[in-house]
PDB file of N, CA and C in Angstrom:
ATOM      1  N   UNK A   1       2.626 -16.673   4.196  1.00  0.00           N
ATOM      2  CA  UNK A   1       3.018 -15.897   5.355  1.00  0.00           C
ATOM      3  C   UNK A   1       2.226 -16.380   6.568  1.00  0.00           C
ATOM      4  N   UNK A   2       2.943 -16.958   7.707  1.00  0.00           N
ATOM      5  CA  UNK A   2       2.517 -17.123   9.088  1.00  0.00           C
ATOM      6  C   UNK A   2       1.466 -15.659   9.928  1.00  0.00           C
ATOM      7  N   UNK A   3       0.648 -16.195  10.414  1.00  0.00           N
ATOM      8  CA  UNK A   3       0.414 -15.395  10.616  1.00  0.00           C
ATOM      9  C   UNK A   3       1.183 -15.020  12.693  1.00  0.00           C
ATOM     10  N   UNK A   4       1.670 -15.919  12.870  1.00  0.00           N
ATOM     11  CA  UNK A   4       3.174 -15.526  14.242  1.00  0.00           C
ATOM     12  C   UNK A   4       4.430 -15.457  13.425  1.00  0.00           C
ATOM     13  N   UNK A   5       4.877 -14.610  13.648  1.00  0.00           N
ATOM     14  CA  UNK A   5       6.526 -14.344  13.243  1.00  0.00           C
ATOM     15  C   UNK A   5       7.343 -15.052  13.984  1.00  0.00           C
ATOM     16  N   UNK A   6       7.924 -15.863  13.520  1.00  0.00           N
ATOM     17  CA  UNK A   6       9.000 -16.865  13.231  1.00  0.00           C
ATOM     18  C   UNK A   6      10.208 -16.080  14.805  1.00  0.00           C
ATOM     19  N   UNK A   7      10.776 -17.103  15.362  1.00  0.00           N
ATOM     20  CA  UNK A   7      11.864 -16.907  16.275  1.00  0.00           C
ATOM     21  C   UNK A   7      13.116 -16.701  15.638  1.00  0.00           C
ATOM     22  N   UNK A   8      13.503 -15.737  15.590  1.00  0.00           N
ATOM     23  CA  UNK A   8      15.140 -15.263  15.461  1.00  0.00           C
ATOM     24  C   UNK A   8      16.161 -16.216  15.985  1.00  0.00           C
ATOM     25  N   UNK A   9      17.154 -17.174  15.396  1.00  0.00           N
ATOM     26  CA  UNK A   9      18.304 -17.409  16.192  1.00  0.00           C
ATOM     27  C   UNK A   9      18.844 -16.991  17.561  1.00  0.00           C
ATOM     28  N   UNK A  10      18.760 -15.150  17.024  1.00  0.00           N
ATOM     29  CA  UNK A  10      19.053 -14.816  18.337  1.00  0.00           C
ATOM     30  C   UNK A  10      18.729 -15.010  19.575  1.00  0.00           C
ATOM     31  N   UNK A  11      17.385 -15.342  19.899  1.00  0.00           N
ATOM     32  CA  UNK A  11      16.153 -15.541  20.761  1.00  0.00           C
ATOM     33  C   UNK A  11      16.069 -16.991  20.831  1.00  0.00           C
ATOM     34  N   UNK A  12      16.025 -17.832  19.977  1.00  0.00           N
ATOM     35  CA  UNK A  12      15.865 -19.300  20.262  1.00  0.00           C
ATOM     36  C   UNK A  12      16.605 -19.637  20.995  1.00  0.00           C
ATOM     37  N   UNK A  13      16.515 -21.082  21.400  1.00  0.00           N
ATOM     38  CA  UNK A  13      17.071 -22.057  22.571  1.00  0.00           C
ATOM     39  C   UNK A  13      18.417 -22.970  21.115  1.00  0.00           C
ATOM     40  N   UNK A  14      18.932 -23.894  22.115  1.00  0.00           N
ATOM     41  CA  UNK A  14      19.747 -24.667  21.513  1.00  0.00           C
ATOM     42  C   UNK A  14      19.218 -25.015  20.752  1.00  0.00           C
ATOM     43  N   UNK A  15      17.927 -25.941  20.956  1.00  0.00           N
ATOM     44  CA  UNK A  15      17.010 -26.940  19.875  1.00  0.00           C
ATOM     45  C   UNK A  15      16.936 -26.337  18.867  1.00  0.00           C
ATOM     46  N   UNK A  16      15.975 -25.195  19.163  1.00  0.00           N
ATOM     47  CA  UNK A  16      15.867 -24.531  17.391  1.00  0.00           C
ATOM     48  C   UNK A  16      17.039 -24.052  16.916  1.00  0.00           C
ATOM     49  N   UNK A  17      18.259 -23.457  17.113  1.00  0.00           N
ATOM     50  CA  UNK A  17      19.060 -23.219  16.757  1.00  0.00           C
ATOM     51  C   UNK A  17      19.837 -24.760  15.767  1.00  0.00           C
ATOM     52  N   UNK A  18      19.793 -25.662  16.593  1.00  0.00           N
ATOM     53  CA  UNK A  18      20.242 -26.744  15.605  1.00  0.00           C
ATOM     54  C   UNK A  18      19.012 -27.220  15.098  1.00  0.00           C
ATOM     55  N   UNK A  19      17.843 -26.799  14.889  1.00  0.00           N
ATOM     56  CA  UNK A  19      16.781 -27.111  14.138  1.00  0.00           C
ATOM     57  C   UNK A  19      16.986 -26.342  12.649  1.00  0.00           C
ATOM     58  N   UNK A  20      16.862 -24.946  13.286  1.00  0.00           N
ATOM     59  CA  UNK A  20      17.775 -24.184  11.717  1.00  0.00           C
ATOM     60  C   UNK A  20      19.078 -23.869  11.160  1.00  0.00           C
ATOM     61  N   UNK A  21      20.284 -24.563  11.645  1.00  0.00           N
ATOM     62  CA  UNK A  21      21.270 -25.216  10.952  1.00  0.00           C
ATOM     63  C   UNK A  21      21.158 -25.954  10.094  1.00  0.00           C
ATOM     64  N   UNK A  22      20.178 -27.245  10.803  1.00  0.00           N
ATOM     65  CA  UNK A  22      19.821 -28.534   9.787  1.00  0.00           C
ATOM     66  C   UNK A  22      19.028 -28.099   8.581  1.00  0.00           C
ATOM     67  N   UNK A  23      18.152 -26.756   8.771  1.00  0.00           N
ATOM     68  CA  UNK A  23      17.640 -26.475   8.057  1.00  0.00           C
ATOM     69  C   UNK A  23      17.976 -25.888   6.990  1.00  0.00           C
ATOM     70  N   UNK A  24      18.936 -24.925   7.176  1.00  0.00           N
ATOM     71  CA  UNK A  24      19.762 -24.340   6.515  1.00  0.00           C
ATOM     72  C   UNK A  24      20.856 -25.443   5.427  1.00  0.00           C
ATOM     73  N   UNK A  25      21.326 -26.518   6.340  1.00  0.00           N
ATOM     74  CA  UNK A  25      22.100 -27.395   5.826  1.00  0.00           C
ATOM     75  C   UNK A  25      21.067 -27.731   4.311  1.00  0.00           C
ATOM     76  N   UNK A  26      19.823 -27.960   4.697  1.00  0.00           N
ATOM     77  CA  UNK A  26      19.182 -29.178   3.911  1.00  0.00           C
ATOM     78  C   UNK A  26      18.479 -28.522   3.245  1.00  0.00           C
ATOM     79  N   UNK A  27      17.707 -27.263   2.830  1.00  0.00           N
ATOM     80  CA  UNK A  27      16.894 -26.387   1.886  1.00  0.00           C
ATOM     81  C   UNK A  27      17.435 -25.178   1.551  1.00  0.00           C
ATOM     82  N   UNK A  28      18.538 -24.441   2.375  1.00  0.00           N
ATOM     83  CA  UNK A  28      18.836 -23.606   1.917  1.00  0.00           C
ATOM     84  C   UNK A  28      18.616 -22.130   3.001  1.00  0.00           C
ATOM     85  N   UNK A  29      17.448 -22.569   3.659  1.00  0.00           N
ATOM     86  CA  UNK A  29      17.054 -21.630   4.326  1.00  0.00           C
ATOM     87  C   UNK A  29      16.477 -22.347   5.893  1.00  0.00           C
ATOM     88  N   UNK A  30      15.430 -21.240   6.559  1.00  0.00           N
ATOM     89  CA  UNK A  30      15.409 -21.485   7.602  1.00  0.00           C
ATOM     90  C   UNK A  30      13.713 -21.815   7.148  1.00  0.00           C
ATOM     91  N   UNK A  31      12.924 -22.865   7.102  1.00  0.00           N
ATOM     92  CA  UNK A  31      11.530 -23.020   6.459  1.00  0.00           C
ATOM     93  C   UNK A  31      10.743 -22.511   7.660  1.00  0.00           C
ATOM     94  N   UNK A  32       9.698 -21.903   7.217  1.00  0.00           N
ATOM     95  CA  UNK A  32       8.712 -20.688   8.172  1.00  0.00           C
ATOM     96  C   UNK A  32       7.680 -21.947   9.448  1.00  0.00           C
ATOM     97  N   UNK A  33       7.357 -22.870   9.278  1.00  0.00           N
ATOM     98  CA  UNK A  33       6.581 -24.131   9.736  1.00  0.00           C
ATOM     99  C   UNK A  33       7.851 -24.048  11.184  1.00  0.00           C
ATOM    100  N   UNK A  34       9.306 -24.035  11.069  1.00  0.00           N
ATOM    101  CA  UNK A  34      10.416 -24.556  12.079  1.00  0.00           C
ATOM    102  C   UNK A  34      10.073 -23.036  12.765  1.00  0.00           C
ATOM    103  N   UNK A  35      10.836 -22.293  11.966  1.00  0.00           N
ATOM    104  CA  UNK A  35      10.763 -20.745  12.853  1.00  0.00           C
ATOM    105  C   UNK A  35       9.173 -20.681  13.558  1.00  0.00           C
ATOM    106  N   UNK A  36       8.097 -20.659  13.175  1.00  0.00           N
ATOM    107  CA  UNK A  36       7.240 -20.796  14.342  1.00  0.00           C
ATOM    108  C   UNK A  36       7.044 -21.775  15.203  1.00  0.00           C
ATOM    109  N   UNK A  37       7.582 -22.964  14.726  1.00  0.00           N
ATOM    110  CA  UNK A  37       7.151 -23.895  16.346  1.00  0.00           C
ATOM    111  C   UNK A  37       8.149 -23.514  17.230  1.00  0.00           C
ATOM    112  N   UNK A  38       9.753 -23.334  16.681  1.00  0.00           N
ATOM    113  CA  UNK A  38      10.347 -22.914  17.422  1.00  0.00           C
ATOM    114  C   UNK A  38      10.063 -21.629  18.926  1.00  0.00           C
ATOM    115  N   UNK A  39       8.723 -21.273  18.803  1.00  0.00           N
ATOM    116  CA  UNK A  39       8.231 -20.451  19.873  1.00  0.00           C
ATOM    117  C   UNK A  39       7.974 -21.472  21.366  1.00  0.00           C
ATOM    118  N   UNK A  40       7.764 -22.616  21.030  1.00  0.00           N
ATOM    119  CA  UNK A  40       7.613 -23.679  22.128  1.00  0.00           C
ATOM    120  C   UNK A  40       8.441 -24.556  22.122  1.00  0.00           C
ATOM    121  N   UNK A  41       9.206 -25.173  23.169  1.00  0.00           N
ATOM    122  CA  UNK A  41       9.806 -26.391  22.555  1.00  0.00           C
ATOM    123  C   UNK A  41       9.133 -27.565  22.504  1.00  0.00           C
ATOM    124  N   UNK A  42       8.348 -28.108  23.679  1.00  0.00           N
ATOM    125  CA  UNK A  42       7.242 -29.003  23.415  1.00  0.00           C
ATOM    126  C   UNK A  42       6.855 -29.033  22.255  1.00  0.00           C
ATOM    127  N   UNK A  43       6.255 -28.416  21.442  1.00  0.00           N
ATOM    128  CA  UNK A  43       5.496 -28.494  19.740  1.00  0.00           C
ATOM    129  C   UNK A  43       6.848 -28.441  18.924  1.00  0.00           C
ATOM    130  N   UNK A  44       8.172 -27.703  19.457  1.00  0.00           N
ATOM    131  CA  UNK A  44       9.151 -28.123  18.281  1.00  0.00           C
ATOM    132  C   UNK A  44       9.534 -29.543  18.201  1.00  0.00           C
ATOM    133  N   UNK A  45       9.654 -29.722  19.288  1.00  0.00           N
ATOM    134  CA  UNK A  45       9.804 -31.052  19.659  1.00  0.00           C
ATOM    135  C   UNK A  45       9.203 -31.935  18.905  1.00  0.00           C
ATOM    136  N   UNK A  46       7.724 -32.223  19.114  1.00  0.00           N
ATOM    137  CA  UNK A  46       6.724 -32.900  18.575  1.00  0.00           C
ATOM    138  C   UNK A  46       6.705 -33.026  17.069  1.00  0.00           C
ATOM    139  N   UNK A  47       7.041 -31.436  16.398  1.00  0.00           N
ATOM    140  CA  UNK A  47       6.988 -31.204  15.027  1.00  0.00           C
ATOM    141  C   UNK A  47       8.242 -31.853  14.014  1.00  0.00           C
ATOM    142  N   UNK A  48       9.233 -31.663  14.998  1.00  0.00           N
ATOM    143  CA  UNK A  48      10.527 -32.296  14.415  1.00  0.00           C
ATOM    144  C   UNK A  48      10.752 -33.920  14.522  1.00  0.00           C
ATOM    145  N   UNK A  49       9.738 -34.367  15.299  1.00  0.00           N
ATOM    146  CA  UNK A  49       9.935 -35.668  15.594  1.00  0.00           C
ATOM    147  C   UNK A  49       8.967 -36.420  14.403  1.00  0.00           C
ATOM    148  N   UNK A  50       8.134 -35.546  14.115  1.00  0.00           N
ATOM    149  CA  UNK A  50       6.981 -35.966  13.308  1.00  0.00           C
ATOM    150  C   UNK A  50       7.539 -35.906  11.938  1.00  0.00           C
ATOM    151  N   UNK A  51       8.095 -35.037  11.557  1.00  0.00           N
ATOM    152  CA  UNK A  51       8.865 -34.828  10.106  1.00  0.00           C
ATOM    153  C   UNK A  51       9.934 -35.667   9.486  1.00  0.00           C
ATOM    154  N   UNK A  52      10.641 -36.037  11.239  1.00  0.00           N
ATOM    155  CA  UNK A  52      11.684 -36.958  11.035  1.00  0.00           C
ATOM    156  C   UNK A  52      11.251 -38.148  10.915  1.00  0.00           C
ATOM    157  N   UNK A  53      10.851 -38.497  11.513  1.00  0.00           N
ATOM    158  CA  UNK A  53       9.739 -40.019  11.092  1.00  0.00           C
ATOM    159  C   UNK A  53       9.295 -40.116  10.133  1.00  0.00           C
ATOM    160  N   UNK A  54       8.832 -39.129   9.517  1.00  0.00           N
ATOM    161  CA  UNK A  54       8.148 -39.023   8.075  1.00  0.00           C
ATOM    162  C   UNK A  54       9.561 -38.842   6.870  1.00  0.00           C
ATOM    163  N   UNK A  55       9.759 -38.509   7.340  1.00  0.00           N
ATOM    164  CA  UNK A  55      11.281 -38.691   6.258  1.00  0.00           C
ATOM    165  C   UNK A  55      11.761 -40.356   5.815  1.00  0.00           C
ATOM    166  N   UNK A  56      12.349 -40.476   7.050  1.00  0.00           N
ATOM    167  CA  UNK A  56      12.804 -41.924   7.411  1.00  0.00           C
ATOM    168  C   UNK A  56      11.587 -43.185   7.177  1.00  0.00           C
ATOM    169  N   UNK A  57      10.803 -43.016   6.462  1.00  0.00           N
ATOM    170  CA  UNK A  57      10.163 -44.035   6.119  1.00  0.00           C
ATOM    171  C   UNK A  57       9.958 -44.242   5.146  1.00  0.00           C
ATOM    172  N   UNK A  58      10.134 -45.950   4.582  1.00  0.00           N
ATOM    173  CA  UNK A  58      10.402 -46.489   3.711  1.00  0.00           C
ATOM    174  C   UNK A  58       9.402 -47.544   2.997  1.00  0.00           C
ATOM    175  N   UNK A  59       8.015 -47.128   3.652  1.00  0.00           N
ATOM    176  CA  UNK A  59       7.165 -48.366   3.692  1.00  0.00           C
ATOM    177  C   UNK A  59       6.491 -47.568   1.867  1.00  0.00           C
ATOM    178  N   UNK A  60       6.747 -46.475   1.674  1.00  0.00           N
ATOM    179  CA  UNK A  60       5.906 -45.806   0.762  1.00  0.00           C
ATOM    180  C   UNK A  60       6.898 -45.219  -0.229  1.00  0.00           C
ATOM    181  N   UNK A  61       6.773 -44.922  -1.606  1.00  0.00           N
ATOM    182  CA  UNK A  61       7.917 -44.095  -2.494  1.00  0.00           C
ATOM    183  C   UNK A  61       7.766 -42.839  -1.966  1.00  0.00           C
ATOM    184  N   UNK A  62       9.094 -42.299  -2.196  1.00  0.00           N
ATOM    185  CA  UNK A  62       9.098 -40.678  -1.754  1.00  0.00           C
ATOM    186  C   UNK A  62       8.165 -39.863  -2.369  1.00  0.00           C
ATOM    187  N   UNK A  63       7.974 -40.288  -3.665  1.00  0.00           N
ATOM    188  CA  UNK A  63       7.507 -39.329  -4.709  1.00  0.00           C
ATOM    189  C   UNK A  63       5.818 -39.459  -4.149  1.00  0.00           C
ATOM    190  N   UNK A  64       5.540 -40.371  -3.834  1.00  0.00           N
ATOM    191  CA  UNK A  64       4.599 -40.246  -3.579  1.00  0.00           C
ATOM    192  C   UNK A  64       3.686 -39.885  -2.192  1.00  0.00           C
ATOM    193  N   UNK A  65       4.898 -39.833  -1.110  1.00  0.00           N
ATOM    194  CA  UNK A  65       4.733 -38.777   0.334  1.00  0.00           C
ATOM    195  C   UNK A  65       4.619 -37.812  -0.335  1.00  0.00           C
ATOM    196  N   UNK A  66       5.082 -37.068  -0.881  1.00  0.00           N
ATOM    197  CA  UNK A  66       5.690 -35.427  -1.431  1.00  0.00           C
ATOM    198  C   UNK A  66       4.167 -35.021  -2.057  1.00  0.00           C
ATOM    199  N   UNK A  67       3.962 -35.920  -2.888  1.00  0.00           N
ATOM    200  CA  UNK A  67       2.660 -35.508  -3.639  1.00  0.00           C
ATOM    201  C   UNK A  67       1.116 -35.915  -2.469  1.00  0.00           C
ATOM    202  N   UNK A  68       1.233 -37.068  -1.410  1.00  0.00           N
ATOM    203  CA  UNK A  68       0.192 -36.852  -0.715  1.00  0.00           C
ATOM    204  C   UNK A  68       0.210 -35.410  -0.182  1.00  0.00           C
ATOM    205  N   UNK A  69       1.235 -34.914   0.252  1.00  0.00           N
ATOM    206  CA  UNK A  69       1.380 -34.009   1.228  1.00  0.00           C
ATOM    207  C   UNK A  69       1.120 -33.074   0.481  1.00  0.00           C
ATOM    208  N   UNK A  70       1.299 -32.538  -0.781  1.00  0.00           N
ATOM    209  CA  UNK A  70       1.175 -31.563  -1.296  1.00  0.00           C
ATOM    210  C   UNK A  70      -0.314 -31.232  -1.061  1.00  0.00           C
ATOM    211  N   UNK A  71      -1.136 -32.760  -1.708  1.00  0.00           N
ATOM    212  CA  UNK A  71      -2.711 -32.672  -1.858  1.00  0.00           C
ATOM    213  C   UNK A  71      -3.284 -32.031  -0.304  1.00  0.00           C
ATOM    214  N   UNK A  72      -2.559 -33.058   0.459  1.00  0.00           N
ATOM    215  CA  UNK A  72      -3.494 -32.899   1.958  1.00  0.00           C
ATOM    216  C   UNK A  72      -3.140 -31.046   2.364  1.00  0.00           C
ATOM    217  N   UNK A  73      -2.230 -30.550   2.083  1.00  0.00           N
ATOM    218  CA  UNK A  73      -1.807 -28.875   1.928  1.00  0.00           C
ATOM    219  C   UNK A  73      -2.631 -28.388   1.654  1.00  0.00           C
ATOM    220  N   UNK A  74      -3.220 -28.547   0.257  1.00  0.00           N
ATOM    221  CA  UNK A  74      -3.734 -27.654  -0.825  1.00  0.00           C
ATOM    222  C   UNK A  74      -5.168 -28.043  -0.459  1.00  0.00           C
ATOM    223  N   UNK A  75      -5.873 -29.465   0.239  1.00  0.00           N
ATOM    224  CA  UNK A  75      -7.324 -29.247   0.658  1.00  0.00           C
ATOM    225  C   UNK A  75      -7.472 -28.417   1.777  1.00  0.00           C
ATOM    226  N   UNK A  76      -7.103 -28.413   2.819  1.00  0.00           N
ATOM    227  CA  UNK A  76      -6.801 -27.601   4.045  1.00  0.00           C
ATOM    228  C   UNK A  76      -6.642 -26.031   3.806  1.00  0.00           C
ATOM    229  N   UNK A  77      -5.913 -25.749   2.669  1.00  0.00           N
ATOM    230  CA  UNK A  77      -5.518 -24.357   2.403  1.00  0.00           C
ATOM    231  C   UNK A  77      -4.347 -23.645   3.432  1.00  0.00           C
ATOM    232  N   UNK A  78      -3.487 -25.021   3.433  1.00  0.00           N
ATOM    233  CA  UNK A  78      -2.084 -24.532   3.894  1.00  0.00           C
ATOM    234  C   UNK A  78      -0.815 -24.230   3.264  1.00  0.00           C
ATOM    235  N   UNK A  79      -0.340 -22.542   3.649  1.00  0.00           N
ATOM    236  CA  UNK A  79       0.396 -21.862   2.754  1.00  0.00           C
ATOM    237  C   UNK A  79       1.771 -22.399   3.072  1.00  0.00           C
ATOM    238  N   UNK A  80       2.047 -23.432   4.080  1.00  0.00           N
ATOM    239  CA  UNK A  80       2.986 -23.824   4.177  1.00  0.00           C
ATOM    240  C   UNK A  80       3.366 -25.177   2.628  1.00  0.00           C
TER     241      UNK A  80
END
């Protein structure tokens, strides 16, 4: 749980709105990390650009982004 509550559709701008479409498209839901940056667009911006880049790269196996990221999460003590 965030500790800022997440932007409503209703309330968001275009960006986040097609930020949580895509989101919706691709997990199922609207993931809590989007609904709060979505409070700025500058940092949504930044955040979505950063994820997308990180997606789209091919220099490394997936399996093994997924599992850095998990680690670098779990030292930090992020509930995301």
């Amino acid at each position: 749980m965030a500790r800022i509550a997440g932007q409503t559709a209703e309330h968001a701008g275009w960006l986040a709105r097609f930020g949580y479409w895509f989101s919706m498209r691709r997990f199922g839901r609207v993931v809590e990390p989007l609904a709060v940056s979505a409070h700025h667009r500058a940092i949504l911006c930044g955040y979505s650009a950063y994820e997308l880049a990180l997606d789209r790269t091919r220099l490394v196996d997936k399996r093994l982004k997924t599992l850095a990221s998990l680690k670098a999460a779990a030292l930090v003590g992020c509930p995301f």
